[in-house]
Protein backbone atom coordinates (compact mmCIF):
# COMPACT_ATOMS: atom_id res chain seq x y z
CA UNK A 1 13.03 2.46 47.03
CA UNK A 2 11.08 3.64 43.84
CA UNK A 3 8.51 0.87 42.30
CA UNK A 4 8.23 0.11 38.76
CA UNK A 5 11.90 0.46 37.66
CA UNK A 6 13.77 -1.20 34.64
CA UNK A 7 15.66 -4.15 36.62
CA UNK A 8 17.70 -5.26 33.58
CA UNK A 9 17.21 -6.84 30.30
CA UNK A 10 15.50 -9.97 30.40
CA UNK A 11 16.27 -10.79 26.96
CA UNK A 12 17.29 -10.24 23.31
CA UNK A 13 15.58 -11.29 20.20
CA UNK A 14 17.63 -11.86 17.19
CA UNK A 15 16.40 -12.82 14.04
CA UNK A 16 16.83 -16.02 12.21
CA UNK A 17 16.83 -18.60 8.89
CA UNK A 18 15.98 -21.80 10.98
CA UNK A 19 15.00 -21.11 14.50
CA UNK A 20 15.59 -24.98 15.34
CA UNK A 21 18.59 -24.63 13.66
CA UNK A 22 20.11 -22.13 15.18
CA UNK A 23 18.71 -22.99 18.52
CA UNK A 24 20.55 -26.48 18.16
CA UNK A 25 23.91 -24.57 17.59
CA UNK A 26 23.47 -22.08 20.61
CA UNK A 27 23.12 -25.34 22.48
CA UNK A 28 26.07 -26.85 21.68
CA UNK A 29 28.79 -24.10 21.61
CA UNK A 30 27.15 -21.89 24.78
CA UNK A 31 24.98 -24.43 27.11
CA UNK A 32 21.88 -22.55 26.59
CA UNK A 33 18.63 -24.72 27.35
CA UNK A 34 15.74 -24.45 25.50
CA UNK A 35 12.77 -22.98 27.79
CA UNK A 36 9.77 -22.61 25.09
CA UNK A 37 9.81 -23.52 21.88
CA UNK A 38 6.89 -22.14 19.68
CA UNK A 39 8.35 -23.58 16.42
CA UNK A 40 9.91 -20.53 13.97
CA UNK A 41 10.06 -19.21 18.08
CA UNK A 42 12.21 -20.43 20.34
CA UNK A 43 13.89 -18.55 23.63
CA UNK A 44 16.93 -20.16 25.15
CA UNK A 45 18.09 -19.75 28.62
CA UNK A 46 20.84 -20.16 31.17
CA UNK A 47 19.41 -22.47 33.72
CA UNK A 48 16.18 -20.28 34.85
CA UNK A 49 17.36 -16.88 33.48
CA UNK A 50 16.03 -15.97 29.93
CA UNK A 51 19.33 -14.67 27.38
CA UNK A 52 17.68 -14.48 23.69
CA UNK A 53 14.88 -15.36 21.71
CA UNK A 54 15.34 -16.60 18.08
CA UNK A 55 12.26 -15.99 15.92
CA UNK A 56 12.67 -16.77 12.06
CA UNK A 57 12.43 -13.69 9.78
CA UNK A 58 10.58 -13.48 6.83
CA UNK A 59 13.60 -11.81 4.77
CA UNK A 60 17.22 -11.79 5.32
CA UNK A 61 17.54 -9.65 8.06
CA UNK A 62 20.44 -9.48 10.53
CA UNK A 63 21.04 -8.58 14.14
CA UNK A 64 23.43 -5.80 12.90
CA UNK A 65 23.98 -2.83 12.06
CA UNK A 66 27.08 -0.28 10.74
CA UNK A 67 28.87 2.83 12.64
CA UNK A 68 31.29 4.47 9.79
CA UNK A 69 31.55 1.43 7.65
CA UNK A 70 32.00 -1.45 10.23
CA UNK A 71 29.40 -4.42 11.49
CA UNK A 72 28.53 -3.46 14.56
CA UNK A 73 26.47 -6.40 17.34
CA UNK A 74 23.46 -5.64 19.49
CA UNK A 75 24.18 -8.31 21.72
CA UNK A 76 27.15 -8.19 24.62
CA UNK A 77 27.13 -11.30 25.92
CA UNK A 78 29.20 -11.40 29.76
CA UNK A 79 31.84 -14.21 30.69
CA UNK A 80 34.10 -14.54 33.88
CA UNK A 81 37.06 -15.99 31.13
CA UNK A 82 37.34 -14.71 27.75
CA UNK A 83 40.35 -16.41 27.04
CA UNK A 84 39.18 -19.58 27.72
CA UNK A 85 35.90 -19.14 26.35
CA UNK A 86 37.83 -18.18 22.83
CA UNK A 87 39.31 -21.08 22.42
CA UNK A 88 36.80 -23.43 22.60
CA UNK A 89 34.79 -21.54 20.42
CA UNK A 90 37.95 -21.34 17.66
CA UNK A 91 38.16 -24.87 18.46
CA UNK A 92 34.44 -25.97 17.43
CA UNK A 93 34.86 -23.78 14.19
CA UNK A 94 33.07 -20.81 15.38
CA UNK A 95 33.74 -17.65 13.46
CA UNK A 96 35.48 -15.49 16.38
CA UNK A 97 37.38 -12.64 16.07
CA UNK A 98 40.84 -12.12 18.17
CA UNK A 99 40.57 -11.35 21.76
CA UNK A 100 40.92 -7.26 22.22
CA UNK A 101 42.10 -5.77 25.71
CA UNK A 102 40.80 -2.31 26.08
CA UNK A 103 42.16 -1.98 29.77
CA UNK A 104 40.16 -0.32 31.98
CA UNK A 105 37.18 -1.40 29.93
CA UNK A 106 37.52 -5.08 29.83
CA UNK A 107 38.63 -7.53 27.30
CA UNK A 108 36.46 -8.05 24.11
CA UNK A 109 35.91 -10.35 21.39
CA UNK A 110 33.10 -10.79 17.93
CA UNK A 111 31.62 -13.98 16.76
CA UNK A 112 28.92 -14.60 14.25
CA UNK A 113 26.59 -17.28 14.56
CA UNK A 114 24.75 -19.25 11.51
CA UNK A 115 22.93 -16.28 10.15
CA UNK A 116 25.96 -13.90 10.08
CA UNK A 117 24.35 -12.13 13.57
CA UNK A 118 27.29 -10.74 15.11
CA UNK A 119 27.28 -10.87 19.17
CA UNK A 120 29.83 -9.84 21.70
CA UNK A 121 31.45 -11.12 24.23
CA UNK A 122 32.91 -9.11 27.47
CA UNK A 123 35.01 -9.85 30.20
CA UNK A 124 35.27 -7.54 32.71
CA UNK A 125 36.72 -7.72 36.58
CA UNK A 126 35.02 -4.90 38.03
CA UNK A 127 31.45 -4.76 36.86
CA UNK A 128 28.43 -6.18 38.79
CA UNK A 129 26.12 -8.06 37.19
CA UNK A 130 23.41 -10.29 39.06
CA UNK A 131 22.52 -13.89 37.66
């Protein structure tokens, strides 16, 4: 076994407006918990495991970036049912994009959150990921 290896990512931080704000509406469409909340700082997690931090910017900066004209995300988020996950999130007035099966690489869809942050979301059968 080697020692001191990279185990995973414990975290994202994505820039925002209104960190109480935004952590309110992570809340209530994804069942995040707030862990620590430092004011303009505040992580969210998914029971005991960390997923992002939200720290307000001081300009109007974005979680994005472009590849040949298009928005691109930084943030892949994992889920055992896209499908179902899409729908709820259409149905609270989230701004999702359609569902996209790429076959052997999963199913796929984009949603932007108050700030215009654009995050992914994967579903795939055959990849291991530890919680």
């Amino acid at each position: 076994m080697i020692n001191g290896r990279i185990l995973g990512i414990a975290y994202n931080v994505v820039p925002v407006k209104d960190a109480k704000k935004s952590a309110k509406w992570f809340v209530s469409h994804f069942g995040f918990n707030v862990r620590n909340d430092r004011g303009n700082y505040i992580s969210l997690f998914r029971d005991n495991r960390p997923i992002i931090d939200l720290i307000e910017s001081d300009n109007d900066t974005r979680a994005i970036f472009e590849v040949n004209g298009r928005s691109r995300w930084i943030v892949t988020f994992f889920t055992d049912d896209i499908e179902s996950l899409h729908t709820r999130l259409i149905s609270e007035g989230v701004n999702a994009r359609q569902v996209s099966d790429e076959g052997i690489y999963g199913k796929f869809f984009v949603f932007e959150d108050l700030d215009g942050n654009l995050f992914d979301v994967w579903e795939h059968k055959d990849c291991e990921l530890i919680f």
